[in-house]
N, C-alpha and C. Protein backbone atom coordinates (compact mmCIF):
# COMPACT_ATOMS: atom_id res chain seq x y z
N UNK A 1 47.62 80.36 131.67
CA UNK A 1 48.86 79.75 132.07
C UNK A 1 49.71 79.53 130.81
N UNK A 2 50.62 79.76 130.72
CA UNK A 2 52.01 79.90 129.63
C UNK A 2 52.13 78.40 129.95
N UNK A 3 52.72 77.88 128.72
CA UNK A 3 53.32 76.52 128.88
C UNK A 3 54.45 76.11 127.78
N UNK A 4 55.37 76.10 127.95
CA UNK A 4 56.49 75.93 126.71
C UNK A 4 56.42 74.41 126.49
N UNK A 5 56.90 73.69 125.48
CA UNK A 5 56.79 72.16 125.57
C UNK A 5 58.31 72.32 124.21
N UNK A 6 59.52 71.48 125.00
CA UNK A 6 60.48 71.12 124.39
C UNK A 6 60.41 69.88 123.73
N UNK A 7 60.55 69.84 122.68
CA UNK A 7 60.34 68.80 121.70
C UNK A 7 61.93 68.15 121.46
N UNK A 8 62.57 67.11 121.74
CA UNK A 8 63.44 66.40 121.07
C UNK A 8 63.70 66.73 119.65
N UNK A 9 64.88 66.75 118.70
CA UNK A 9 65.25 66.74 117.34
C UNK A 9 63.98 68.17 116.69
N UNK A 10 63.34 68.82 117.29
CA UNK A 10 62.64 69.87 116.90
C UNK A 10 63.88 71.55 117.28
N UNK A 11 63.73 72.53 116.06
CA UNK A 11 64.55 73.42 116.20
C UNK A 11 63.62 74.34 117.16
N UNK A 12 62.22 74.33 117.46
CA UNK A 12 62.01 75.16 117.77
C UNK A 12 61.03 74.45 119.53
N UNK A 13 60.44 75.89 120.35
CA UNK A 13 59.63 74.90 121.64
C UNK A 13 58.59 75.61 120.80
N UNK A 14 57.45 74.29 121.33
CA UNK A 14 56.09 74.89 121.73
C UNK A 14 55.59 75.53 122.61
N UNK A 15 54.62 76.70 121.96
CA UNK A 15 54.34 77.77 123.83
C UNK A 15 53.01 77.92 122.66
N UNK A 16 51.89 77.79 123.97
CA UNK A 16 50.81 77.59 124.38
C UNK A 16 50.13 78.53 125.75
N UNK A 17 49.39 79.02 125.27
CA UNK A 17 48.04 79.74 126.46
C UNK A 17 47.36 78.91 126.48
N UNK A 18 47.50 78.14 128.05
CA UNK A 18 46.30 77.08 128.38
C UNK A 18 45.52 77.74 129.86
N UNK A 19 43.90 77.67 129.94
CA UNK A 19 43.23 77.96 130.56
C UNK A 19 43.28 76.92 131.59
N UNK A 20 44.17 75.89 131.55
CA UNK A 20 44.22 75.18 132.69
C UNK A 20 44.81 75.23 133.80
N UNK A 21 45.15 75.35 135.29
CA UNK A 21 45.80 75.61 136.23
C UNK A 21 47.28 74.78 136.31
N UNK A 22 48.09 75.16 136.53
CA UNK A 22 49.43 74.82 136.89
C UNK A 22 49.56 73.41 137.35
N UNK A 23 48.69 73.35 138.54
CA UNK A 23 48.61 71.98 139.28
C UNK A 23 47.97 71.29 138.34
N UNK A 24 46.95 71.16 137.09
CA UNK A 24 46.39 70.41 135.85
C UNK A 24 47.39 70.11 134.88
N UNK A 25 48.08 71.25 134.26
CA UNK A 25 48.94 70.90 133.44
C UNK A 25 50.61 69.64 134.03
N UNK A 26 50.89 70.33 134.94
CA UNK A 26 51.33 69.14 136.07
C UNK A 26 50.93 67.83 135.79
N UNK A 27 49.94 67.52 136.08
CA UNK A 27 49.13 66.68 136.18
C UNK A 27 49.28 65.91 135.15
N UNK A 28 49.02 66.36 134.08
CA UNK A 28 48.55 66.02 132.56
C UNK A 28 50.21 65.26 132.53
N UNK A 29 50.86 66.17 133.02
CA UNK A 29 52.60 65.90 131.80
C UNK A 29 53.17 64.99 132.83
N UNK A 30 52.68 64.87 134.24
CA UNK A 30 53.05 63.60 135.07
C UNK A 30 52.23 62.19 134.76
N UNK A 31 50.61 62.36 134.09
CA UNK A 31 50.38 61.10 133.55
C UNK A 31 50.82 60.17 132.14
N UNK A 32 51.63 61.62 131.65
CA UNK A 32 52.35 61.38 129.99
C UNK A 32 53.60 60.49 130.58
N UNK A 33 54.31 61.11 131.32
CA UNK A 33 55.84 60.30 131.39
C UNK A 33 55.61 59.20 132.47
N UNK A 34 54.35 59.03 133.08
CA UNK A 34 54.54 57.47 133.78
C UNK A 34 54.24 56.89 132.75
N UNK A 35 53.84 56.93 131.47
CA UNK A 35 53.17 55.92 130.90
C UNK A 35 51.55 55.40 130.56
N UNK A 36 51.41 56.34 131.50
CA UNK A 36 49.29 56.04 131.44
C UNK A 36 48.92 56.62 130.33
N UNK A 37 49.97 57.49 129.49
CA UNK A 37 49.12 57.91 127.74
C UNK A 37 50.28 57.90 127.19
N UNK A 38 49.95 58.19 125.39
CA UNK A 38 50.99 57.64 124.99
C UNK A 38 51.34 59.50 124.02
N UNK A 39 50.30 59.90 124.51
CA UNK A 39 50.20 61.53 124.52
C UNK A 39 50.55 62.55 125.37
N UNK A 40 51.10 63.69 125.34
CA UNK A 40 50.75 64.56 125.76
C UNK A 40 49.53 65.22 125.09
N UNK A 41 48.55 65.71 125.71
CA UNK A 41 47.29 66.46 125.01
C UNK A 41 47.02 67.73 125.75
N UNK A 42 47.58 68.68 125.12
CA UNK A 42 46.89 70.10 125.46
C UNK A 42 46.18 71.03 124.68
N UNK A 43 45.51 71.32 125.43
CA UNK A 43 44.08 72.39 124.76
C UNK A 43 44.63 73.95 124.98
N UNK A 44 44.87 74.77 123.87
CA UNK A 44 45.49 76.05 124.69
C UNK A 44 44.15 77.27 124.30
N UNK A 45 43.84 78.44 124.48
CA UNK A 45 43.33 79.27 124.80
C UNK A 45 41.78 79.22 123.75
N UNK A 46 42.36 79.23 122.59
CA UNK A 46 41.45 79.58 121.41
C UNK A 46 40.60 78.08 121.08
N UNK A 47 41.00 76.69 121.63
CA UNK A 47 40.43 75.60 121.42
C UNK A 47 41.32 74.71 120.08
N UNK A 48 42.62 75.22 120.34
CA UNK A 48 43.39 74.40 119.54
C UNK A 48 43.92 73.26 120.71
N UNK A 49 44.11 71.81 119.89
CA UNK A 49 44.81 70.92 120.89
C UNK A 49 46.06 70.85 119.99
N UNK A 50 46.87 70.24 120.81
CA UNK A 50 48.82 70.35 121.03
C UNK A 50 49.06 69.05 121.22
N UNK A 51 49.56 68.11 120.82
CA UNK A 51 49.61 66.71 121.04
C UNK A 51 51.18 66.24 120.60
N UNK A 52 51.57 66.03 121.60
CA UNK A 52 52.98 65.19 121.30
C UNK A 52 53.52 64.30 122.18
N UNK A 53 54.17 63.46 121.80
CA UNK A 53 54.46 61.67 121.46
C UNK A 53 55.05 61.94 123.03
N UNK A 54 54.85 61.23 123.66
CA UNK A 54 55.82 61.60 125.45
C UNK A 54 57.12 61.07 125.25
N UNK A 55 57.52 60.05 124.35
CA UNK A 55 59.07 59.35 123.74
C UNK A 55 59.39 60.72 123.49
N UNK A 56 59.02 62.46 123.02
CA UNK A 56 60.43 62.89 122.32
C UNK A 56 59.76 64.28 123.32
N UNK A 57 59.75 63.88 124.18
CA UNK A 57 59.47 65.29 125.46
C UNK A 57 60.85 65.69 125.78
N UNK A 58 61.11 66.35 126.31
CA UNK A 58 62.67 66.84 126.29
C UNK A 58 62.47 68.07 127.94
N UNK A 59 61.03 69.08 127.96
CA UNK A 59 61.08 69.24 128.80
C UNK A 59 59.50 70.11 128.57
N UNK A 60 58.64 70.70 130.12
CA UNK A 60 57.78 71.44 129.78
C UNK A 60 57.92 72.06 131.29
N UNK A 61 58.07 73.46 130.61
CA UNK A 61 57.96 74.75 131.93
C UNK A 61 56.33 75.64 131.49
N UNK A 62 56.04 75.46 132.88
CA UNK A 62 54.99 75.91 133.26
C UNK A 62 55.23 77.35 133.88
N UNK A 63 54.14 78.36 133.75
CA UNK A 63 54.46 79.54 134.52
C UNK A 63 53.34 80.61 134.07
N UNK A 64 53.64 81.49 134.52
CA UNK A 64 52.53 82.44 134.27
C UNK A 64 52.44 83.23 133.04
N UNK A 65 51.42 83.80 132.24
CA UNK A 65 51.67 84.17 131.23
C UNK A 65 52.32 85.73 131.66
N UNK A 66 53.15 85.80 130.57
CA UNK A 66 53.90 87.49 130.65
C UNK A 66 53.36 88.54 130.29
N UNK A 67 52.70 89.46 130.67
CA UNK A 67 52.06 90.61 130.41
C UNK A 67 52.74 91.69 129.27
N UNK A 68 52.27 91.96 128.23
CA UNK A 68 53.08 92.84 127.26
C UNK A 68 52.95 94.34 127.28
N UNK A 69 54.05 95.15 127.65
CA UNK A 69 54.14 96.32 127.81
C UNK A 69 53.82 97.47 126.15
N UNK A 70 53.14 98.06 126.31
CA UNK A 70 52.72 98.38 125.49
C UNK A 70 53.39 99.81 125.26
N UNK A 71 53.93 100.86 124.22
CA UNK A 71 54.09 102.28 124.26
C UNK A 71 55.63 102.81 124.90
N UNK A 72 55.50 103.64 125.07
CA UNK A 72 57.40 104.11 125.29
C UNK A 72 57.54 104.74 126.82
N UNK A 73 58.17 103.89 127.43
CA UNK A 73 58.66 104.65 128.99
C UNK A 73 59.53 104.33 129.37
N UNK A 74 60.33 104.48 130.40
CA UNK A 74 61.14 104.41 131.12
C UNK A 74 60.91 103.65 132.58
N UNK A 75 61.79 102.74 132.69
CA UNK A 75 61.75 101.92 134.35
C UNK A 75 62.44 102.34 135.17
């Protein structure tokens, strides 16, 4: 699962391969902005964690990862 994470006063987003399902990551970034952590915490593919402050969230799109076309053709 692809996950971008917009950071407040940051020039750039975070994007992350997380092995977690859509409805989890959901999950995760709906218990960050009620208040029940004072984290966002994500784990993405290779066993790196991603941690940022839920005060400077700005936004996080979830979606599928994009498949990379490889070699020369025509659509």
């Amino acid at each position: 699962m692809e996950v971008k994470i917009g950071v407040q006063h940051a020039p750039r987003e975070i994007v992350l391969e997380s092995g977690l399902s859509a409805e989890e990551v959901e999950r995760l970034v709906g218990d960050a902005l009620s208040g029940k952590t004072q984290l966002l915490s994500l784990q993405d593919e290779k066993g790196r964690k991603v941690l940022v402050p839920t005060d400077r969230l700005a936004y996080v799109e979830i979606g599928e990862p994009t498949v990379r076309k490889v070699g020369f053709g025509t659509l």
